[in-house]
Protein backbone atom coordinates (compact mmCIF):
# COMPACT_ATOMS: atom_id res chain seq x y z
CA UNK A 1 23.63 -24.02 -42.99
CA UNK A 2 24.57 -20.13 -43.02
CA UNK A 3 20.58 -19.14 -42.92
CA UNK A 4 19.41 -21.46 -39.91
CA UNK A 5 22.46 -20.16 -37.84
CA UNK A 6 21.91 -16.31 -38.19
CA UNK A 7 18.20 -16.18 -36.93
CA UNK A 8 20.44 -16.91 -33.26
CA UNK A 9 23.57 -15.92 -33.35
CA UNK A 10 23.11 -12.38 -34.21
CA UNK A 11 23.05 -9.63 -31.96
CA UNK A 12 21.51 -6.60 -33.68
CA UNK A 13 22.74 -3.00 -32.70
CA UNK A 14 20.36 -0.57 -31.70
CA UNK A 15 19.03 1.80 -34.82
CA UNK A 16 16.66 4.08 -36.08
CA UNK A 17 13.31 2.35 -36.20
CA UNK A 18 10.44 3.06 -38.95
CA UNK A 19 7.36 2.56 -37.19
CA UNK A 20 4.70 -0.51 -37.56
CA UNK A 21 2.32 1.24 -35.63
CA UNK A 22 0.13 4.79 -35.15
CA UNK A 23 -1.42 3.50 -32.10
CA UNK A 24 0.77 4.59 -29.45
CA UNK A 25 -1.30 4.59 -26.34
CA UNK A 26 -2.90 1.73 -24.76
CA UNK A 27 -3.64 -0.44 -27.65
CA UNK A 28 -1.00 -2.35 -29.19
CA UNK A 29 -0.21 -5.74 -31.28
CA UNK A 30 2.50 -7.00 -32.66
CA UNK A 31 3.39 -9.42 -35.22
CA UNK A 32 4.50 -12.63 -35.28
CA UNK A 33 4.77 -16.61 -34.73
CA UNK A 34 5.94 -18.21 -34.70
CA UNK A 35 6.12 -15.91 -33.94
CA UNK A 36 5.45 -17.31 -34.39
CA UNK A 37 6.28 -20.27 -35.07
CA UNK A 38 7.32 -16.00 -36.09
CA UNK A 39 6.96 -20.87 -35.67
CA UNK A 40 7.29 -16.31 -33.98
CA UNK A 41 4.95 -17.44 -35.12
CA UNK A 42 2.23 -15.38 -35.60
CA UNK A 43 1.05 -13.80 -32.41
CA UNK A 44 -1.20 -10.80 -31.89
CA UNK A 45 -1.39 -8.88 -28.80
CA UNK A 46 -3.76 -6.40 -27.15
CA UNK A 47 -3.74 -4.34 -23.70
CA UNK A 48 -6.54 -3.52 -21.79
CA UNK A 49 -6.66 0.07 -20.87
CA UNK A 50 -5.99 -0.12 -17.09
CA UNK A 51 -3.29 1.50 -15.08
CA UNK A 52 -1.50 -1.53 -13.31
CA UNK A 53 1.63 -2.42 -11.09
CA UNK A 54 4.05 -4.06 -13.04
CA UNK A 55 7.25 -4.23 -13.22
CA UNK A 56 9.07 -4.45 -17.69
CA UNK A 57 11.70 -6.59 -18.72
CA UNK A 58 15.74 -6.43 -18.76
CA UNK A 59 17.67 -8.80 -21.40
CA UNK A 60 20.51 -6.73 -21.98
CA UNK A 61 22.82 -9.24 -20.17
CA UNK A 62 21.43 -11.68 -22.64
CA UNK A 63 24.33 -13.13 -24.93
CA UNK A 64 22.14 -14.75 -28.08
CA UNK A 65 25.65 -16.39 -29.49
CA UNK A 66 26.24 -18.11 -26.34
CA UNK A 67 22.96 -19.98 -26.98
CA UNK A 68 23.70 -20.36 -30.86
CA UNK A 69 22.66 -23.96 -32.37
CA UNK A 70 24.68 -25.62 -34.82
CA UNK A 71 21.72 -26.95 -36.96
CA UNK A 72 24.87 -28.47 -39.20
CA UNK A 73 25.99 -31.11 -36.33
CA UNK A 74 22.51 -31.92 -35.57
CA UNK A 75 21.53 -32.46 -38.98
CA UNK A 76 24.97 -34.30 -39.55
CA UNK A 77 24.08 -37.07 -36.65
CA UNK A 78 20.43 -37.21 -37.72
CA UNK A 79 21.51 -38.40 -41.37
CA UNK A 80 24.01 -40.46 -39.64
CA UNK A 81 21.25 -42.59 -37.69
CA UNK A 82 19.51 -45.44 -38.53
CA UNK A 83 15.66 -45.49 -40.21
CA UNK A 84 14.41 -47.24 -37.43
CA UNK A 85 16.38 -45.32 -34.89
CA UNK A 86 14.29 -44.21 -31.96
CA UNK A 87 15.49 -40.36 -31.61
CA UNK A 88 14.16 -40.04 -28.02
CA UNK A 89 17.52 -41.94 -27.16
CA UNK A 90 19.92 -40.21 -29.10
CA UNK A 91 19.10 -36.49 -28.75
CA UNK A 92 17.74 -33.98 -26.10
CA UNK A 93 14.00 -32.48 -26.32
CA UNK A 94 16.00 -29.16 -27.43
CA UNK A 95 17.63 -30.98 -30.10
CA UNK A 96 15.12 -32.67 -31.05
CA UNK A 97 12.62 -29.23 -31.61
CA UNK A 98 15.63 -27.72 -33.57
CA UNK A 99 16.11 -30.33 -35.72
CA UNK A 100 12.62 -30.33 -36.93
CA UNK A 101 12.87 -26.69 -37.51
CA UNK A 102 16.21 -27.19 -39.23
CA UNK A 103 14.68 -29.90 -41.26
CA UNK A 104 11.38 -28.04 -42.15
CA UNK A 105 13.67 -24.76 -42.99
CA UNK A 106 15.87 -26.95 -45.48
CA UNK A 107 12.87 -28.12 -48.11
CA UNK A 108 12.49 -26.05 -50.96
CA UNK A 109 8.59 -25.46 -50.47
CA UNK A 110 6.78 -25.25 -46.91
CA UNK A 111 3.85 -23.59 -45.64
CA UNK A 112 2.99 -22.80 -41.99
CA UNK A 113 -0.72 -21.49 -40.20
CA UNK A 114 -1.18 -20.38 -36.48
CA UNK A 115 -4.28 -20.24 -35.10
CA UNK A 116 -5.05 -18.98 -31.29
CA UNK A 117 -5.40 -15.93 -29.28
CA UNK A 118 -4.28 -13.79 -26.73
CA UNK A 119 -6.45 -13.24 -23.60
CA UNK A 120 -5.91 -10.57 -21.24
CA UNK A 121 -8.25 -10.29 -17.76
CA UNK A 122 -7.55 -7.29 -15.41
CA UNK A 123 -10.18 -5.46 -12.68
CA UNK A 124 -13.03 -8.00 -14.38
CA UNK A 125 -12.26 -6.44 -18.05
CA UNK A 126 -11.81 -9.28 -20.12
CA UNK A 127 -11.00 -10.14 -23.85
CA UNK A 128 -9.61 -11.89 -26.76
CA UNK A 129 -7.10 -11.16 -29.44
CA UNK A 130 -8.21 -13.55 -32.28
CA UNK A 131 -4.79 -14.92 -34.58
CA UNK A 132 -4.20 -16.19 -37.83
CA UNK A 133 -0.69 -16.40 -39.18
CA UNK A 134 0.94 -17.77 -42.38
CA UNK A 135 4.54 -18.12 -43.00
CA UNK A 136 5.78 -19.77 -46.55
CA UNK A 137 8.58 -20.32 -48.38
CA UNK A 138 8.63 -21.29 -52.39
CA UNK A 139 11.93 -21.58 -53.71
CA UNK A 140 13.99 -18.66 -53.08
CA UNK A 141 10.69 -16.50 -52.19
CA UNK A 142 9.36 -16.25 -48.73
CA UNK A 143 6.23 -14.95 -47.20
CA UNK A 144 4.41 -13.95 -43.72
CA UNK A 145 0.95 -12.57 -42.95
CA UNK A 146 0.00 -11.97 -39.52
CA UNK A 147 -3.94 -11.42 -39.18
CA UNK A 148 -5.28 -9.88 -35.39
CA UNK A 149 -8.45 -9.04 -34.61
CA UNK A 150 -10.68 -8.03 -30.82
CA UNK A 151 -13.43 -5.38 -30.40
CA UNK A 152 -10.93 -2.77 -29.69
CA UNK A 153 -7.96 -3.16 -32.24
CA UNK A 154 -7.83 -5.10 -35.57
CA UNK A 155 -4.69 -5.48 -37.58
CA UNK A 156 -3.42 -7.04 -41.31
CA UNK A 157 0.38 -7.55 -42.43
CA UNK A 158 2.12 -9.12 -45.11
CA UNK A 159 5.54 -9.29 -45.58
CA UNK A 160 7.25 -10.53 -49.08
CA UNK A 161 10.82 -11.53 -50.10
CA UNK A 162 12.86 -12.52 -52.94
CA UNK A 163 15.96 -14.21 -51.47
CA UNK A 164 17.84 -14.41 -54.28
CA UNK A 165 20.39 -11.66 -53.45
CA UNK A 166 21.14 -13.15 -50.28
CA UNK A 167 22.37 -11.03 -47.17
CA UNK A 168 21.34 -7.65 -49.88
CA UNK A 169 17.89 -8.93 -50.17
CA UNK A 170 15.07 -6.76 -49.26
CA UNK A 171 11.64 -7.04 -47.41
CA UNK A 172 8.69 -5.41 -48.36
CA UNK A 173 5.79 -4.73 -46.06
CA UNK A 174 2.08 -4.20 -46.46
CA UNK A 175 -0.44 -2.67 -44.10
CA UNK A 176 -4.05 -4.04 -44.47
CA UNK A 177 -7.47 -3.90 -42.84
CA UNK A 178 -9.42 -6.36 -41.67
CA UNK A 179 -12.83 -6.43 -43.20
CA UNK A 180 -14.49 -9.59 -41.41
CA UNK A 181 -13.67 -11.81 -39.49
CA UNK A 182 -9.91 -11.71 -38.36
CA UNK A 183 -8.95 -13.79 -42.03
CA UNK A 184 -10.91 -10.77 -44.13
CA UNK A 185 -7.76 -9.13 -45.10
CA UNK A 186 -7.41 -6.39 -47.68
CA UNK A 187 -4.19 -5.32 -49.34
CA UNK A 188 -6.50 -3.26 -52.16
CA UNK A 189 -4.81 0.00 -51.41
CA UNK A 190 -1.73 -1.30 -49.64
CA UNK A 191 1.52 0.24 -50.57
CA UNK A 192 4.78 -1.23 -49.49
CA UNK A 193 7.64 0.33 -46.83
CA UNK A 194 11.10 -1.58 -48.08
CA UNK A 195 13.50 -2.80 -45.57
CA UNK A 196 17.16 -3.89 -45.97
CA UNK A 197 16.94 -7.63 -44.33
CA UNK A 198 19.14 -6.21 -41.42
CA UNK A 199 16.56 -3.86 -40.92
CA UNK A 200 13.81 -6.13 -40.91
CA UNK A 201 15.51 -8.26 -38.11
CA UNK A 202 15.81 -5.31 -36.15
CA UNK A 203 12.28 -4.66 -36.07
CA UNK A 204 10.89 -8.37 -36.35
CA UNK A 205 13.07 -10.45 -34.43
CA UNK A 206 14.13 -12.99 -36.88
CA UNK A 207 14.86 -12.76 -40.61
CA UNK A 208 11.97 -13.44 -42.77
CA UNK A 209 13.95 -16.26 -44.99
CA UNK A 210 15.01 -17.91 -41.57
CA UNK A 211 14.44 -20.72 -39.23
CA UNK A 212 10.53 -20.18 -38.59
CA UNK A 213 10.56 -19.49 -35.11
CA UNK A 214 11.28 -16.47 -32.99
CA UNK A 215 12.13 -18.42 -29.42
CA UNK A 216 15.78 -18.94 -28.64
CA UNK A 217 15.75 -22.67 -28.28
CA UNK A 218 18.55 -24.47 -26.70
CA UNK A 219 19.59 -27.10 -23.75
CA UNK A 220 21.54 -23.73 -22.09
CA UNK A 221 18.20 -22.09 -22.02
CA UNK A 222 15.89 -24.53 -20.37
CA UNK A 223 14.04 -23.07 -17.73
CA UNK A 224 15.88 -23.46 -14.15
CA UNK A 225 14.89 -25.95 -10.98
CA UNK A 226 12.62 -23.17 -9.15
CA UNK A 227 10.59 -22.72 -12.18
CA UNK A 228 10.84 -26.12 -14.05
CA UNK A 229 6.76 -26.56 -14.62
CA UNK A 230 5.64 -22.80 -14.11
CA UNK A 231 3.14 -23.51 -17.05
CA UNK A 232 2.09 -26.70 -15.24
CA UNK A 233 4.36 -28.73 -18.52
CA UNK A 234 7.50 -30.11 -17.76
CA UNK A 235 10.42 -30.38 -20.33
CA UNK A 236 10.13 -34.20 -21.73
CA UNK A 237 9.58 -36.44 -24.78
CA UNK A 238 6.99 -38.30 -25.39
CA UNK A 239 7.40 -40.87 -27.74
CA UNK A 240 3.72 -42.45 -29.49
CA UNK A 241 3.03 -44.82 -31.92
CA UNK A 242 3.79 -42.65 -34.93
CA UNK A 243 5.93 -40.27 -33.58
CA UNK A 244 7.37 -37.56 -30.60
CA UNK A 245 5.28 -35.11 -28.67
CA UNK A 246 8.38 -32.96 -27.36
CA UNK A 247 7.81 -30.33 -24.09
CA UNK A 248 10.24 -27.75 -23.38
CA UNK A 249 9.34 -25.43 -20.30
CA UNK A 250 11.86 -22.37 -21.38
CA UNK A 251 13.77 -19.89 -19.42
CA UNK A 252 11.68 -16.86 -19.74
CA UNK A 253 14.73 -14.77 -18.92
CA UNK A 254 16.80 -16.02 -22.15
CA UNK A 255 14.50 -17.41 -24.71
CA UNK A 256 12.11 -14.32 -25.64
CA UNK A 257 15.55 -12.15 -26.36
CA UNK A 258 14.53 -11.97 -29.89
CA UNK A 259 11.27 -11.82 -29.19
CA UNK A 260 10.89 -8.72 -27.47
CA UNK A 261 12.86 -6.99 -29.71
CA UNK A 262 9.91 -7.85 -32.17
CA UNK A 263 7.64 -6.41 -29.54
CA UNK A 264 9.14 -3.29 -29.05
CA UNK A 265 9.95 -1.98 -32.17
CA UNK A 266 6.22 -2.76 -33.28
CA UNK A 267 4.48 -1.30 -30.17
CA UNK A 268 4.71 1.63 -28.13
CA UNK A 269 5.82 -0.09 -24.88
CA UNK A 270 7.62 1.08 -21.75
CA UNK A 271 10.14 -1.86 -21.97
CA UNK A 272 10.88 -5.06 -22.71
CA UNK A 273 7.46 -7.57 -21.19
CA UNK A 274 8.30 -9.73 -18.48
CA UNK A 275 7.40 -13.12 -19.07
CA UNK A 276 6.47 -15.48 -16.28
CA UNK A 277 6.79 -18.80 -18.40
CA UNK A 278 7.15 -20.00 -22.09
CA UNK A 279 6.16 -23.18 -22.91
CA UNK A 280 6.63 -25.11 -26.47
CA UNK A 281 5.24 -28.14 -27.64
CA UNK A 282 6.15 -29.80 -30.56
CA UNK A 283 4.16 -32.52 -32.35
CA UNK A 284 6.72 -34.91 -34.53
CA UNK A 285 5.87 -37.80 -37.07
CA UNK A 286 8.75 -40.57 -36.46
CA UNK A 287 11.56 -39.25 -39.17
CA UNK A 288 11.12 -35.86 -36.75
CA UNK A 289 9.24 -33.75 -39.22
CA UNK A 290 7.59 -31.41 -37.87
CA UNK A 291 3.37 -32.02 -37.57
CA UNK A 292 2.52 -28.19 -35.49
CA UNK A 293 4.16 -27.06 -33.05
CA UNK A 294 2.52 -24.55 -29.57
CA UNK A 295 3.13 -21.86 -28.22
CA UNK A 296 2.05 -21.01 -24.69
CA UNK A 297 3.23 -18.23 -23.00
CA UNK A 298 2.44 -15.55 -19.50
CA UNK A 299 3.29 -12.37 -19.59
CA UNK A 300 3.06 -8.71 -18.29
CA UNK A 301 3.49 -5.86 -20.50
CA UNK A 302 3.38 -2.17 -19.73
CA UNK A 303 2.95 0.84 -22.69
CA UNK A 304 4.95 3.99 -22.56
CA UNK A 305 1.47 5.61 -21.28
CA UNK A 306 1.58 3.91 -18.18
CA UNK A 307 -0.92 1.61 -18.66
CA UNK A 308 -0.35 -2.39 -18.37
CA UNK A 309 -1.58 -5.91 -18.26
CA UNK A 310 -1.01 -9.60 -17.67
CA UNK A 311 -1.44 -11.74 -20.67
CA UNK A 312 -1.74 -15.58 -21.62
CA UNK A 313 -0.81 -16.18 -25.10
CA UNK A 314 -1.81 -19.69 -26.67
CA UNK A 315 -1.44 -20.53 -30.54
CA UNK A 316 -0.52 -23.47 -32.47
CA UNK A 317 0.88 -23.78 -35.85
CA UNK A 318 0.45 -26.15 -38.08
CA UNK A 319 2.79 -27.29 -41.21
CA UNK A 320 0.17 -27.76 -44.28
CA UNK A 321 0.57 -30.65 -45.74
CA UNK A 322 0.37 -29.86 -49.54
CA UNK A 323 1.41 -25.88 -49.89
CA UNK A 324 0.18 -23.33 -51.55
CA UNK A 325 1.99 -21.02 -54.04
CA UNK A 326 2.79 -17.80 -52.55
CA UNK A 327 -0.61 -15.41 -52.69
CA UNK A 328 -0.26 -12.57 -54.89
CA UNK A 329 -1.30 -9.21 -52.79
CA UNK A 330 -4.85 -9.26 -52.89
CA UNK A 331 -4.90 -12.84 -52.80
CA UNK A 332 -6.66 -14.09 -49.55
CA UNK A 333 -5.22 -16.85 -47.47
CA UNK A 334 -7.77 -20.00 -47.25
CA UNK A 335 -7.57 -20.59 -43.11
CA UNK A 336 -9.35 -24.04 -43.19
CA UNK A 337 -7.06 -26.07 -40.84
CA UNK A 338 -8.71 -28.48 -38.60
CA UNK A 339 -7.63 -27.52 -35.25
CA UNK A 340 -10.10 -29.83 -33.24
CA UNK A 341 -7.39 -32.24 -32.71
CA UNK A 342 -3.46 -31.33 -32.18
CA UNK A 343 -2.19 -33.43 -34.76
C-alpha cells in the first residue's frame, strides 16, 4: 500500500521552515505520538532552564529507505496464515508491530489517544509535561491534536486533512490555548497556516494520512548487543491467553530519524537530541490488532540558547474501541480512557 510505505521511505530535503513556535529560548514542546503513536504519537516536551553538558545528535548518515518496510508482503503472508495460527512463530517482534500498524492504517475509520508525560530532573529542578494526543482517520479525512501542559509552558494543536486529492492534499493547522487542565483546549479564535503534505512531513515527521507512528521500525534497526536492554526491556514476544505483548528495545541511532526532524523544525534546538534508548511496547489481541501500544524513551536535548536537559518520555496510546466522528474545531475531545490497566 503506496500510503504505509512513504511515512519510511522518504527522505525529505532540507527547506524553508514556517515556524510552530514563538518560544525560542529555553522552553520548548513539540508535537507528536505517536508521536506519537505521532502512534509519534503525541508527545510533549519541556526543558528546564539550566545550562548543562551535553553533547546533540548526528543522523545524517541515516539512510530511512534502507530500513523501508514492505507492509504489502507482510500483510500478504498474514492473510495467507491460518485463523488459529500462532504469529509468534511465523514473524519477528518487528514484523509483528508493523503489521498491526499496517492493519490499523488499512480500516476505513480508527481513532487513537496517548496519555503520559515527559519528566525532566536536573540540579534538583524537577517537573512534568502532562500529554494528551488524538490521531483519527474517517474515510478519506484525517485528524491529530496534540494537548501539553506543565507550570511553565502549555500548548494546543490540531491538525485537519481531506485526503481526497492524494499526494496534492493539504494540511491545515490550528494553534490553541489551553484553558484547564491539559484537555481544556480552545480553537475559538484559531485561524489556520496551510501546508502542502510535503511540507507538513518536513516539519512533522510523518504524513498526517500515514502509518500512525513516527519511529522507524524494522529488524535492521533493533538496538545492537552493547545496548540490547538499555531501558531495562529486552526485544521479545510475549504471547498470553488472548493475545501478544511485543518488546522492541530500538537503536536510538536509526529509529528517531524521523523523529527529530519533528523536533527540530517545531523547537528552537541546537541539534538533533541524543537519545540514550527507545523502547516500544505493543499490546496485540490474537488476529494482531492493535490494543495500545508505549512509548518509552531517554533523551538529552540542548536549545540554540545553550541551555539543556535529560529527559524520560513515557506515553501510551490506546486504539478506541468505537470512534468518534472527526470533532469540528471547537469541538473538545472527550479524554476518558481507562489507563489503570495496559490493556
Amino acid at each position: 500500500m503506496k500510503d504505509d510505505k512513504q511515512n519510511q521511505n522518504i527522505a525529505i530535503k532540507a527547506k524553508e521552515k514556517k515556524p510552530w513556535s514563538k518560544r525560542k529560548t529555553i522552553i520548548f514542546w513539540s508535537v507528536g505520538i505517536v508521536t506519537s503513536l505521532g502512534v509519534g504519537g503525541g508527545v510533549g516536551y519541556i526543558l528546564s532552564s539550566v545550562f548543562n553538558s551535553g553533547t546533540v545528535g548526528n543522523y545524517d548518515n541515516i539512510n530511512v529507505s534502507k530500513y523501508a518496510v514492505d507492509y504489502d508482503a507482510l500483510v500478504s503472508k498474514y492473510q495467507s496464515l491460518p485463523e488459529d495460527t500462532d504469529y509468534s512463530k511465523n514473524f519477528t517482534p518487528a514484523e509483528m508491530a508493523n503489521l498491526s500498524l499496517s492493519l490499523l492504517h488499512r480500516q476505513n475509520q480508527w481513532e487513537i489517544q496517548g496519555y503520559g508525560k515527559t519528566t525532566f530532573h536536573v540540579f534538583g529542578v524537577s517537573g512534568d509535561q502532562i500529554i494528551r494526543s488524538t490521531f483519527m482517520r474517517d474515510g478519506q479525512s484525517y485528524f491529530e491534536e496534540s494537548l501539553s501542559k506543565s507550570n511553565m509552558v502549555q500548548a494546543a494543536w490540531r491538525m485537519y486533512e481531506d485526503y481526497n486529492k492524494g499526494d496534492q492534499s493539504t494540511v491545515s493547522r490550528y494553534s490553541g490555548t489551553i484553558t484547564g487542565e491539559a484537555t481544556d483546549a480552545s480553537f475559538a479564535s484559531a485561524t489556520p497556516t496551510e501546508y502542502s503534505r510535503q511540507d507538513y512531513y518536513q516539519h512533522a515527521g510523518r504524513y498526517l494520512d500515514g502509518i500512525p507512528c513516527i519511529y522507524i521500525i524494522s529488524d535492521k534497526c533493533l538496538s545492537p548487543e552493547s545496548q540490547k536492554t538499555t531501558s531495562g526491556i529486552a526485544t521479545g514476544i510475549q504471547k498470553t491467553d488472548d493475545g501478544y505483548v511485543v518488546d522492541l528495545e530500538l537503536n536510538p541511532q536509526i529509529t528517531v530519524k524521523n523523529y527529530v526532524l519533528q523536533m527540530q523544525a517545531t523547537t528552537d534546538l541546537a541539534g538533533p537530541p541524543t537519545f540514550q534508548f527507545v523502547h516500544l511496547t505493543f499490546h496485540l489481541d490474537s488476529k494482531l490488532q492493535l490494543i495500545s501500544m508505549r512509548n518509552y524513551e531517554s533523551y538529552y536535548a540542548k536549545t540554540a540558547a545553550g541551555a539543556g536537559s535529560n529527559l524520560i518520555g513515557d506515553v501510551t496510546s490506546y486504539v478506541i474501541s468505537a470512534p468518534s466522528s472527526i470533532p469540528e474545531l471547537n469541538t473538545p475531545t472527550s479524554y476518558d480512557v481507562d489507563t489503570s490497566t495496559n490493556a
